[in-house]
N, C-alpha and C. Protein backbone atom coordinates (compact mmCIF):
# COMPACT_ATOMS: atom_id res chain seq x y z
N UNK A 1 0.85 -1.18 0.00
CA UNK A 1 0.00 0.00 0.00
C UNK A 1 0.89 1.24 0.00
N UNK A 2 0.76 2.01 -0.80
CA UNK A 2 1.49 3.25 -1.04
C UNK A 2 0.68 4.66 -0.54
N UNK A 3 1.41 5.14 0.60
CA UNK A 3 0.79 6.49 1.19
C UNK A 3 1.90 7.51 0.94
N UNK A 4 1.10 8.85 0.38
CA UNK A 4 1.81 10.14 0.28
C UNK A 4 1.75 10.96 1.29
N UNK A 5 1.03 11.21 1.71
CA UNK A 5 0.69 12.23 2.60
C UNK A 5 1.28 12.53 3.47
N UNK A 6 1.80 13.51 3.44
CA UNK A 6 2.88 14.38 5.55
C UNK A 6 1.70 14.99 6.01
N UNK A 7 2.77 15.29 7.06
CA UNK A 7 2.34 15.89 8.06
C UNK A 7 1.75 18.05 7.40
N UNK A 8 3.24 18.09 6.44
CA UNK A 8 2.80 19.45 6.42
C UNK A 8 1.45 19.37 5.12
N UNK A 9 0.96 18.33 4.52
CA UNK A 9 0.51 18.26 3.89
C UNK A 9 -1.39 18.33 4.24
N UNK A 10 -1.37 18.17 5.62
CA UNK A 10 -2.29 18.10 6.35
C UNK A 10 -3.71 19.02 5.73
N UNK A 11 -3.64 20.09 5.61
CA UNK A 11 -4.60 21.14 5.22
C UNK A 11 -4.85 20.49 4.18
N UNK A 12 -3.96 19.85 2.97
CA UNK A 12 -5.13 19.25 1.56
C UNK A 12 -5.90 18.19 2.16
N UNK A 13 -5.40 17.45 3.23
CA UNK A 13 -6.47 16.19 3.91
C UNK A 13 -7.62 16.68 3.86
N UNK A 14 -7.89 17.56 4.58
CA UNK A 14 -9.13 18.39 5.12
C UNK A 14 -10.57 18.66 4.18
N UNK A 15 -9.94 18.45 2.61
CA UNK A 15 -10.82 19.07 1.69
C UNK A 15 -11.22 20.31 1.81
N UNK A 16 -12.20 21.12 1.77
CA UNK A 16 -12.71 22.53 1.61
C UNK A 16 -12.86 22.80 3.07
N UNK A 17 -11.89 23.93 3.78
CA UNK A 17 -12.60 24.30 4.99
C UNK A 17 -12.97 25.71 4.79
N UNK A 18 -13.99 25.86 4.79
CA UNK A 18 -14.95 27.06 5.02
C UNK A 18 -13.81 28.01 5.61
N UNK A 19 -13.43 28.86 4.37
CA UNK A 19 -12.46 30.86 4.88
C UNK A 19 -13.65 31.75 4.74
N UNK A 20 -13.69 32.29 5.78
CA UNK A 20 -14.69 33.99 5.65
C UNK A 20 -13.84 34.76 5.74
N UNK A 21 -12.12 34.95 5.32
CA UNK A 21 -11.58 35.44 4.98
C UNK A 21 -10.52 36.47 6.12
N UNK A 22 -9.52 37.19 5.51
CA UNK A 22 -8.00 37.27 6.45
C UNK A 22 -8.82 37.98 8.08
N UNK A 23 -8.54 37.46 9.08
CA UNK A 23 -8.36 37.93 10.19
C UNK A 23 -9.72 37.35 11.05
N UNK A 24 -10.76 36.79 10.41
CA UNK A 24 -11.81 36.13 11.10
C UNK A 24 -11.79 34.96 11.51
N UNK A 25 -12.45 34.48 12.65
CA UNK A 25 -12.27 33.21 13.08
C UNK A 25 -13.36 31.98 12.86
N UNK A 26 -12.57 31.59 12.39
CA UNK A 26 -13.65 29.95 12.25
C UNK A 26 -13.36 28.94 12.84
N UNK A 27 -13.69 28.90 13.90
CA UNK A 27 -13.61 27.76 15.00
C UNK A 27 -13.75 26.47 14.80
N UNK A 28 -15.03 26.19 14.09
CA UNK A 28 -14.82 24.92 13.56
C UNK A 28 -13.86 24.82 12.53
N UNK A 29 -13.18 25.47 11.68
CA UNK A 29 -12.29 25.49 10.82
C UNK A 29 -11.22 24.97 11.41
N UNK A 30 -11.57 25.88 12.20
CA UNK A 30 -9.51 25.77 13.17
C UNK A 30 -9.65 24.30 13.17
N UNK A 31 -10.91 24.00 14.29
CA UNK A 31 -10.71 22.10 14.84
C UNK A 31 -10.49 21.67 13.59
N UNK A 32 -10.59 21.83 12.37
CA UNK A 32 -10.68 20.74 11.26
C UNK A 32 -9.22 20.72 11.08
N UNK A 33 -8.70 22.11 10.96
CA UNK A 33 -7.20 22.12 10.58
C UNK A 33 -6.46 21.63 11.41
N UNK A 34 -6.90 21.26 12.94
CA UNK A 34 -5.82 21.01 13.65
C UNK A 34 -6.03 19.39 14.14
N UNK A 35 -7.49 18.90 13.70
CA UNK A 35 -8.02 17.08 13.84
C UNK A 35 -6.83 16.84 12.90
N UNK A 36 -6.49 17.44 11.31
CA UNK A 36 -6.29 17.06 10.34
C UNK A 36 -4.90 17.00 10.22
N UNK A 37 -3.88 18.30 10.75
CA UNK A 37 -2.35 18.10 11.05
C UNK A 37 -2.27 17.15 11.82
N UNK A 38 -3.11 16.54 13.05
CA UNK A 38 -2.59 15.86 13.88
C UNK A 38 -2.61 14.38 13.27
N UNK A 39 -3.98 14.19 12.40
CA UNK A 39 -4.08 12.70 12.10
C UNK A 39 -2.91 12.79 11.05
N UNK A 40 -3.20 13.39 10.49
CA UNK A 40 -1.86 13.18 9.25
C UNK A 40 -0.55 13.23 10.18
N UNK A 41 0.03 13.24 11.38
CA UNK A 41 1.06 13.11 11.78
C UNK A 41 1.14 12.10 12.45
N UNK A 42 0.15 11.38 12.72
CA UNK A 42 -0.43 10.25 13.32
C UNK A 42 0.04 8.74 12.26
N UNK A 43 -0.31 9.40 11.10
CA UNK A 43 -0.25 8.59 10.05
C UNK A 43 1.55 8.63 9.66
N UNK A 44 2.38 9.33 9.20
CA UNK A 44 3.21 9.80 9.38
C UNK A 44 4.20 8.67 10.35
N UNK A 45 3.72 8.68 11.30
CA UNK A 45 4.47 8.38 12.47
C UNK A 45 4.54 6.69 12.60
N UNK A 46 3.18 6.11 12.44
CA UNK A 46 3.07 4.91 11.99
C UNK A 46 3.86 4.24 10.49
N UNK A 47 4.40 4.97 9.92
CA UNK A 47 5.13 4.96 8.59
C UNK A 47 6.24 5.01 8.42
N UNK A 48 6.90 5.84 9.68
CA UNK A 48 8.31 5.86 10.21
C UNK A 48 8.38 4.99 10.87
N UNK A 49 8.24 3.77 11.42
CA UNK A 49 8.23 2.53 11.96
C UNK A 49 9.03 1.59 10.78
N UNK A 50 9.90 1.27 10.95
CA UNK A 50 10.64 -0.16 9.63
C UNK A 50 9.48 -1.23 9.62
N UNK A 51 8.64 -1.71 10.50
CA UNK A 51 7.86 -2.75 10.35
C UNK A 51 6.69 -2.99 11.13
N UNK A 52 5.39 -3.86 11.03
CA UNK A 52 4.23 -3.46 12.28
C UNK A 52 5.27 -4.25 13.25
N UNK A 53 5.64 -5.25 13.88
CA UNK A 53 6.29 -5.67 14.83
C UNK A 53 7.04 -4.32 15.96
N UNK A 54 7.43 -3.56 15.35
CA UNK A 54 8.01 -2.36 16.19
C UNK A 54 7.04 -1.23 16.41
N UNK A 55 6.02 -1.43 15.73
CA UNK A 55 4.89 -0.43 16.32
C UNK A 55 4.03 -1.07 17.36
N UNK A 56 4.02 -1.95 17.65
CA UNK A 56 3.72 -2.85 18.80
C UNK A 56 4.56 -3.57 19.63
N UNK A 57 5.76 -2.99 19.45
CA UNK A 57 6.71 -3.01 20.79
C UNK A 57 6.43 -2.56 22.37
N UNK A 58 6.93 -3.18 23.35
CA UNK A 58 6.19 -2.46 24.36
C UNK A 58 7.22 -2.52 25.41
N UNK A 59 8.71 -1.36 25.30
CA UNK A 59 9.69 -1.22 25.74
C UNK A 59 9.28 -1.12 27.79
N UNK A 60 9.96 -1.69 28.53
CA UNK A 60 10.42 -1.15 29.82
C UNK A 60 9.21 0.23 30.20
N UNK A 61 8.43 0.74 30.81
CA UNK A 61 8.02 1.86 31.23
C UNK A 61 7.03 2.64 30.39
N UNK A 62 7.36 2.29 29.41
CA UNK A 62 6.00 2.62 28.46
C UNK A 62 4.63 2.07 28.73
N UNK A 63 3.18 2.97 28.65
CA UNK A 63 2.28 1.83 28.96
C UNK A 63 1.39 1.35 27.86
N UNK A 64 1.98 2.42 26.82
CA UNK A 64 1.28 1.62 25.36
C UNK A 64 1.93 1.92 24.43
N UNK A 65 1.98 0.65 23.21
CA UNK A 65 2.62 0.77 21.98
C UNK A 65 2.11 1.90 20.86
N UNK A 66 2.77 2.02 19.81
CA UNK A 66 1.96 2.60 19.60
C UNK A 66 0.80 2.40 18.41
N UNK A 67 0.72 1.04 18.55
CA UNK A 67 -0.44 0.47 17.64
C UNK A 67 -1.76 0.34 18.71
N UNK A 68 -1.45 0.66 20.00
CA UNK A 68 -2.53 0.46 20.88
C UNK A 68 -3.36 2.15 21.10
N UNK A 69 -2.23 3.37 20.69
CA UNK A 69 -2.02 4.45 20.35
C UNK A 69 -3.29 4.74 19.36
N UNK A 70 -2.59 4.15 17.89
CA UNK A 70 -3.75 4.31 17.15
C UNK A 70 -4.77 3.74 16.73
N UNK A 71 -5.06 2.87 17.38
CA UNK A 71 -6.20 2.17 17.91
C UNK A 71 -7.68 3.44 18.30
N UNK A 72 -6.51 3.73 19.60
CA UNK A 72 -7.68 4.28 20.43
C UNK A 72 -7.59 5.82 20.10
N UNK A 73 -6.83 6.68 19.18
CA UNK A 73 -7.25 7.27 18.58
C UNK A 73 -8.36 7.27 18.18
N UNK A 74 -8.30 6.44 16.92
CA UNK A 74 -9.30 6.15 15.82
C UNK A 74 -10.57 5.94 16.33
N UNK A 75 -10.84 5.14 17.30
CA UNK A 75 -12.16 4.49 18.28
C UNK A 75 -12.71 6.13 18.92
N UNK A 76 -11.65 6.86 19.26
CA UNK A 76 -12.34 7.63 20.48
C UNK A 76 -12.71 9.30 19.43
N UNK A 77 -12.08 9.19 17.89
CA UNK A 77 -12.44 10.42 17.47
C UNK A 77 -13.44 9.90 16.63
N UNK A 78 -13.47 8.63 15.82
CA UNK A 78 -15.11 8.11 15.26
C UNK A 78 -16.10 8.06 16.11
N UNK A 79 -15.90 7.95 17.48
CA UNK A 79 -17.39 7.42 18.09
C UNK A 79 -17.37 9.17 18.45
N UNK A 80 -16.81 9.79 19.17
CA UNK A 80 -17.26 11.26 19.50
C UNK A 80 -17.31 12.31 18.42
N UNK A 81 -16.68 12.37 17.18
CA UNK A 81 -16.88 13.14 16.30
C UNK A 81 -17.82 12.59 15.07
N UNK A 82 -17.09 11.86 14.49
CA UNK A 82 -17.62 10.74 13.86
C UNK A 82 -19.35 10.11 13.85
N UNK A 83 -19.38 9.63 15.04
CA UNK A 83 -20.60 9.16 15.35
C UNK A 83 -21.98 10.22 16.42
N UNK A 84 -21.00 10.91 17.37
CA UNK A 84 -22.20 11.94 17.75
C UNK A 84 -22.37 12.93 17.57
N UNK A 85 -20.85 13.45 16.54
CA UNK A 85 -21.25 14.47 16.12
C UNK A 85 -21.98 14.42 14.35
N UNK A 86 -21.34 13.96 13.75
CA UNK A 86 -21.30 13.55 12.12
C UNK A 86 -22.30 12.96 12.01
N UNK A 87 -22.80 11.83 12.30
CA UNK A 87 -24.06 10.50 12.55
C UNK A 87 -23.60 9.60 11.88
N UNK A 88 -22.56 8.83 11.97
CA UNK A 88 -21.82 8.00 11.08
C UNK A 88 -22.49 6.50 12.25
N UNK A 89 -22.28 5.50 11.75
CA UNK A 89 -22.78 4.50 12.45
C UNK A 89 -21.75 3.35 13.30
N UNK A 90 -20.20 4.07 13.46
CA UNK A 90 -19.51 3.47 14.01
C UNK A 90 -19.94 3.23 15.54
N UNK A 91 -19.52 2.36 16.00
CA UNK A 91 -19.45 1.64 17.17
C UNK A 91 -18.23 1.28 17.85
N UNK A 92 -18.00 2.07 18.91
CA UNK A 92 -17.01 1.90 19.37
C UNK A 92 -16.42 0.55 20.42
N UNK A 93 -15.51 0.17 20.51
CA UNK A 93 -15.36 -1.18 21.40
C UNK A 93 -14.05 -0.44 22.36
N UNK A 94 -14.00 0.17 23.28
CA UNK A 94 -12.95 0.80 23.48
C UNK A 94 -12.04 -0.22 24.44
N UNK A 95 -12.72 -1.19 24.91
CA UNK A 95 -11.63 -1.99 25.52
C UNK A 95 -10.68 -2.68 24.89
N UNK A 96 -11.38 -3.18 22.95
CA UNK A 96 -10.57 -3.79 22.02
C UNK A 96 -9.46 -2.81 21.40
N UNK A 97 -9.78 -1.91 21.96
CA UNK A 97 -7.90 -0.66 21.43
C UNK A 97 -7.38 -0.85 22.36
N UNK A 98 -7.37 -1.37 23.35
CA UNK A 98 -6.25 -1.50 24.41
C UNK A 98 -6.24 -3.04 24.92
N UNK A 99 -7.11 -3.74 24.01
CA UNK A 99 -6.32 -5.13 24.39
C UNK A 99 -5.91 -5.81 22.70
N UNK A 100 -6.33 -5.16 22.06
CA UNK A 100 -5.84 -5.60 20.44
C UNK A 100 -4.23 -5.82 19.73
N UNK A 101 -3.60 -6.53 19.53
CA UNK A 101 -2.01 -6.51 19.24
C UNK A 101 -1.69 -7.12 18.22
N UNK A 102 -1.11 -6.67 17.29
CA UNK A 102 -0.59 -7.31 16.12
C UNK A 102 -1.23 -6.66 14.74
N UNK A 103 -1.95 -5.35 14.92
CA UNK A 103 -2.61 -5.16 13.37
C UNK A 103 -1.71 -4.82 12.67
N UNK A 104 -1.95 -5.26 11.42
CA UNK A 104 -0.74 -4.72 10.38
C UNK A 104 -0.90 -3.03 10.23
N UNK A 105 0.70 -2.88 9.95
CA UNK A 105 0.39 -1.62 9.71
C UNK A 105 -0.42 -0.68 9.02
N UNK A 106 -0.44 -1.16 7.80
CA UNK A 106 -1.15 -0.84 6.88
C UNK A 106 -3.03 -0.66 7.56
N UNK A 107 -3.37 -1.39 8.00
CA UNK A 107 -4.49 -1.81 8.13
C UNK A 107 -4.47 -0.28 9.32
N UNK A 108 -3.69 -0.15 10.51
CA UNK A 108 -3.61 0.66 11.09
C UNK A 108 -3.77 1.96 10.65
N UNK A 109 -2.96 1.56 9.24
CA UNK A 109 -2.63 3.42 8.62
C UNK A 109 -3.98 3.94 8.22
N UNK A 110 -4.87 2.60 7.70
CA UNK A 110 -6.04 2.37 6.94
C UNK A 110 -7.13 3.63 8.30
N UNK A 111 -7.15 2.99 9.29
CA UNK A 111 -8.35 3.12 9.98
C UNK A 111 -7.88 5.12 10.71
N UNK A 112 -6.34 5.33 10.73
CA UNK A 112 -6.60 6.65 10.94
C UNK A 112 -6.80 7.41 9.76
N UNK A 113 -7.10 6.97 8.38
CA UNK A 113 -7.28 7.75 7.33
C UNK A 113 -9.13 7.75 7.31
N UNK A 114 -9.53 6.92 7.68
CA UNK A 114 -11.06 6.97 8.05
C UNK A 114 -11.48 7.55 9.05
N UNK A 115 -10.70 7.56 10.21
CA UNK A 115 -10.94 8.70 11.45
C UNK A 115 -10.74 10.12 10.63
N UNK A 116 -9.68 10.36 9.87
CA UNK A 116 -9.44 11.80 9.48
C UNK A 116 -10.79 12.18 8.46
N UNK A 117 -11.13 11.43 7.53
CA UNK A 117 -12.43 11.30 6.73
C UNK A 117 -13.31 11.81 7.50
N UNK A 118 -13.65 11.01 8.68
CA UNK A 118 -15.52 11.01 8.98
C UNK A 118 -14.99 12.03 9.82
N UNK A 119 -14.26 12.91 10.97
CA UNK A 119 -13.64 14.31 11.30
C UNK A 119 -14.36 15.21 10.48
N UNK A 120 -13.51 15.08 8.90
CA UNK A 120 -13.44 16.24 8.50
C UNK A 120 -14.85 16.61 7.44
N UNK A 121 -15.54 15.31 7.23
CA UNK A 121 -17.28 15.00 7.24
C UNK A 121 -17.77 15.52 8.39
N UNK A 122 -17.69 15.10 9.58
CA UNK A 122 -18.45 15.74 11.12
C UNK A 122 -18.28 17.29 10.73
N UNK A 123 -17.17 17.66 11.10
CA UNK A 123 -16.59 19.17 11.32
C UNK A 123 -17.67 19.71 10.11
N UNK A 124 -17.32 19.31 9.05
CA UNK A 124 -17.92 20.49 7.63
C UNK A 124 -19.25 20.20 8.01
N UNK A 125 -20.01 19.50 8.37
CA UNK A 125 -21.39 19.51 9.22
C UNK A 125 -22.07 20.41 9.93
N UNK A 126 -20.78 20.74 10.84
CA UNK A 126 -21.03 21.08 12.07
C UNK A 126 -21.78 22.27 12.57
N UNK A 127 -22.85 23.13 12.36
CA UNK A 127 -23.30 24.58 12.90
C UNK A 127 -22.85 24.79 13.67
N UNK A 128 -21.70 26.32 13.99
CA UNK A 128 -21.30 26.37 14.93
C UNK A 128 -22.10 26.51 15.86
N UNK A 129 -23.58 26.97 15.76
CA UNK A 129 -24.79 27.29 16.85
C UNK A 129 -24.45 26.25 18.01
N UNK A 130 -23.91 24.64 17.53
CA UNK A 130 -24.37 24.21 18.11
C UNK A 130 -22.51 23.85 19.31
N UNK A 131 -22.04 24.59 19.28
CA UNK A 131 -20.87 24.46 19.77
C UNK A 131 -20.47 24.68 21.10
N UNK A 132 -22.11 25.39 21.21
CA UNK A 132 -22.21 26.02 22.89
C UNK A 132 -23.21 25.39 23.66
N UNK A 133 -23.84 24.24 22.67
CA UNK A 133 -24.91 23.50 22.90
C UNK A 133 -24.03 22.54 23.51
N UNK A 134 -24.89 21.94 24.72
CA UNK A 134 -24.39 20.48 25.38
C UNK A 134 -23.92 19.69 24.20
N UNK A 135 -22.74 18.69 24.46
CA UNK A 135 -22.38 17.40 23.97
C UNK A 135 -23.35 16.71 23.91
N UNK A 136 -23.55 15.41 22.57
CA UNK A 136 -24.81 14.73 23.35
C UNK A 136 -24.44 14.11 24.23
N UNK A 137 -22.96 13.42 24.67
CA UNK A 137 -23.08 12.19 26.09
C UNK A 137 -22.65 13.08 26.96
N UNK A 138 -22.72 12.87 28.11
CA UNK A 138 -21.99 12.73 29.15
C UNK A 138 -20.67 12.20 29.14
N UNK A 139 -19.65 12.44 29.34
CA UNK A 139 -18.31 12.03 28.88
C UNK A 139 -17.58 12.19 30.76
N UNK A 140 -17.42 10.93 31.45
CA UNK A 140 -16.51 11.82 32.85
C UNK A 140 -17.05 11.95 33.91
N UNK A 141 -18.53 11.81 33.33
CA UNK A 141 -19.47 12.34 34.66
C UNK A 141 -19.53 13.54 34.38
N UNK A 142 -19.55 14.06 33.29
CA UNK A 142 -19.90 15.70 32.98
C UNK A 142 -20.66 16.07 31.65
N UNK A 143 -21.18 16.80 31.34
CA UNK A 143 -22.19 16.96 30.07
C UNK A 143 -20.94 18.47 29.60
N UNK A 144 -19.99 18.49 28.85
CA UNK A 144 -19.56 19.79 28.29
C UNK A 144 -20.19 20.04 27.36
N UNK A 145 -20.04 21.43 27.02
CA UNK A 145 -20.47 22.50 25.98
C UNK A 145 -19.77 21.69 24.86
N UNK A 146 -20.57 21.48 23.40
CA UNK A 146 -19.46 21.30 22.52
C UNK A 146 -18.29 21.25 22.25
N UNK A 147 -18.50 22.61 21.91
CA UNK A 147 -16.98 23.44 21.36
C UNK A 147 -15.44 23.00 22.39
N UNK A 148 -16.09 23.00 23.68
CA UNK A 148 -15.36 22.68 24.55
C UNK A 148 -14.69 21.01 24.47
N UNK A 149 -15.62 20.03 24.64
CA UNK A 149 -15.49 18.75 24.11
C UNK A 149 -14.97 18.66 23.30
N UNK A 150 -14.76 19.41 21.91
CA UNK A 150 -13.89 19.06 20.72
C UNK A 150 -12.65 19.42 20.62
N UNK A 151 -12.55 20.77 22.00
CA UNK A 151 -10.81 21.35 22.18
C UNK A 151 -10.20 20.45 23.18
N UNK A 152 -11.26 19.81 23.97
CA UNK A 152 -10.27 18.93 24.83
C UNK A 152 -10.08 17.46 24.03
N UNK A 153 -11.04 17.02 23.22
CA UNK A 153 -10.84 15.99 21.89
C UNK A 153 -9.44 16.08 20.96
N UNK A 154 -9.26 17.61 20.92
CA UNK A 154 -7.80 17.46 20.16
C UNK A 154 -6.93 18.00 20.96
N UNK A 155 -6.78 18.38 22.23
CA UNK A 155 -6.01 17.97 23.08
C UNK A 155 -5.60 16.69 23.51
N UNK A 156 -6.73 15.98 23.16
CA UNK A 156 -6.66 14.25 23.88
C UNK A 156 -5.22 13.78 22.89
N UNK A 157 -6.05 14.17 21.76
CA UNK A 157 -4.99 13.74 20.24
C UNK A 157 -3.87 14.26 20.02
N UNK A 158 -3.19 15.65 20.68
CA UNK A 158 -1.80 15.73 20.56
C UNK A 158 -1.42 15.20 21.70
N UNK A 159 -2.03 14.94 22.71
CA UNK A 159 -1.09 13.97 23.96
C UNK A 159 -0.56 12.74 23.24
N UNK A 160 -1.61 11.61 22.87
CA UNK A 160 -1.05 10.86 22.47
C UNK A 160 -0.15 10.57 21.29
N UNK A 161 -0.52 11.73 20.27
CA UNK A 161 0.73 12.18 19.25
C UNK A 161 2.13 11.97 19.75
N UNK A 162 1.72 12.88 21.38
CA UNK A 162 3.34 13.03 21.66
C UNK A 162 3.80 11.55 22.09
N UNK A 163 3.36 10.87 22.88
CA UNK A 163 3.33 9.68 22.99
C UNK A 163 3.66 8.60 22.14
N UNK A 164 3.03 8.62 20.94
CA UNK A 164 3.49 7.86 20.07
C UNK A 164 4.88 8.15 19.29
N UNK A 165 5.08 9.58 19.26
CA UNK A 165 6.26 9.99 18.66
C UNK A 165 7.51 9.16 19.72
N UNK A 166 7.11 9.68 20.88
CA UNK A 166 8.78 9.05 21.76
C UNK A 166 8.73 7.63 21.59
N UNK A 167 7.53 7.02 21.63
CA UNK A 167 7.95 5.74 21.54
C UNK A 167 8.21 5.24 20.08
N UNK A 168 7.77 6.03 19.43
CA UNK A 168 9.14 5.50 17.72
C UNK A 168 10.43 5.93 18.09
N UNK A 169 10.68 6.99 18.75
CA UNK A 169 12.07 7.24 19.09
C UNK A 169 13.10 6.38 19.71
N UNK A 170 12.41 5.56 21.09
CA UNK A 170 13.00 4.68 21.80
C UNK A 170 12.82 3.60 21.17
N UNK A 171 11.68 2.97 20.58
CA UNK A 171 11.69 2.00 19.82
C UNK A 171 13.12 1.65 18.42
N UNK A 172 12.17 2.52 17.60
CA UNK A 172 13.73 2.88 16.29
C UNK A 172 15.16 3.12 16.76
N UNK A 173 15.39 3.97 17.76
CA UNK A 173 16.66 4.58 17.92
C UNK A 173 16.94 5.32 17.36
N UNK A 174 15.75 6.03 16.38
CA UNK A 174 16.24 7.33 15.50
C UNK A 174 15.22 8.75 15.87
N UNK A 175 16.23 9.40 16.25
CA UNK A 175 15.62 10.96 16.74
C UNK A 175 15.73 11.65 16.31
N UNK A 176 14.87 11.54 15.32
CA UNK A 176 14.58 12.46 13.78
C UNK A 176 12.34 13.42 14.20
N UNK A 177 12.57 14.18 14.08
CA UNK A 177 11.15 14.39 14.19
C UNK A 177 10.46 14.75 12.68
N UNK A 178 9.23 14.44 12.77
CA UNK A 178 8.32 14.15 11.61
C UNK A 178 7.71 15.38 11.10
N UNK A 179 7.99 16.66 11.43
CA UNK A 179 7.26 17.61 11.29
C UNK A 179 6.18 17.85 12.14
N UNK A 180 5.88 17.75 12.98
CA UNK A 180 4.73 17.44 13.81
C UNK A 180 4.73 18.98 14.14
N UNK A 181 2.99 18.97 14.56
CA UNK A 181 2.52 20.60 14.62
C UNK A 181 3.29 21.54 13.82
N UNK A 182 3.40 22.02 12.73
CA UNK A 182 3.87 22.51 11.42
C UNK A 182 2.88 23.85 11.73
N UNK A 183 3.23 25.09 11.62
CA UNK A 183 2.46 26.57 11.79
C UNK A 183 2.11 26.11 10.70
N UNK A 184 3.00 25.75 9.12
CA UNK A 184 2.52 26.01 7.80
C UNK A 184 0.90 25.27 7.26
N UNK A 185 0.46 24.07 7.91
CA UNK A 185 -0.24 23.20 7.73
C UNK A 185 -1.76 23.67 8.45
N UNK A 186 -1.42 24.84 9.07
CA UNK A 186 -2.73 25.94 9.41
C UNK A 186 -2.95 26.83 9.02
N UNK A 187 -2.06 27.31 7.65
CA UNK A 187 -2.07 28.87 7.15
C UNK A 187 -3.42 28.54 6.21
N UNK A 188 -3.63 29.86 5.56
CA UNK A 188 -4.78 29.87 4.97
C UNK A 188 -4.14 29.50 3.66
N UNK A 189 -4.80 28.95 2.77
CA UNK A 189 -4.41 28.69 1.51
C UNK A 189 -4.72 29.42 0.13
């Protein structure tokens, strides 16, 4: 399977995000641009791996590989963006991303390019009206405001970015970085 795509390449992932032009803010825009650098670095990162066997390494002190990484990526931005926000009909199994081992890579690379898809389907959906509107679940024992839920959603997603990055580092032995969070991959186009 042959993948092109970087990290700084992120903004063409996205397809059309709605510009109302220099100096205004589009909030849902932003989340799209920044779901979309991150999965594409996500993807990226899984690619810099020599083989799936080392993306499911599970060195000394680490508490997840990072095929268990993008696992639960993929599970936790389809079922909350994806599915309650978008209406996509995924189903999440969230205990099978953290007990699942051995997917090929490919297959891995496969399922965060469908998380970045149904994202950037949800997002172009999205009225911002409704951003200040409750989440539909309860997430925590708490009901957040949208907008809020989707900044701590891609907060969730550069934690484990960072996460997955060190552990290709310690894994590989090569401490090379991938471009990750790129200013250029948020400019306007």
């Amino acid at each position: 399977m042959e993948h092109t795509l970087t990290s700084a390449a992120a903004v063409g992932y996205l397809g059309d995000v709605d510009e109302t032009g220099p100096g205004t803010v589009n909030v849902i825009g932003d989340y799209a641009r920044f779901f979309g650098r991150e999965l594409a670095t996500v993807r990226d990162e899984l690619l810099a791996y020599p083989d799936t066997e080392s993306i499911w390494a599970l060195p000394a002190g680490l508490p997840n590989s990072a095929g268990t990484l993008a696992l639960h990526i993929a599970g936790n931005l389809r079922w909350f963006i994806g599915a309650q926000l978008g209406g996509s009909d995924y189903r999440r199994n969230r205990d099978a991303e953290f007990a699942l081992r051995g997917t090929d890579r490919d297959e891995l690379v496969r399922q965060i390019e469908a998380t970045a898809d149904e994202v950037a389907r949800a997002l172009a959906t999205l009225e911002e009206s409704r951003l200040d509107e409750p989440f539909p679940l309860e997430v925590g024992g708490v009901r957040l405001p949208t907008g809020r839920f989707i900044g701590h959603l891609a907060v969730h997603l550069a934690y484990h970015l960072g996460q997955m990055d060190f552990h290709r580092r310690i894994v590989t032995g090569v401490n090379k970085p991938l471009g990750a969070l790129a200013p250029s991959a948020l400019a306007d186009r």
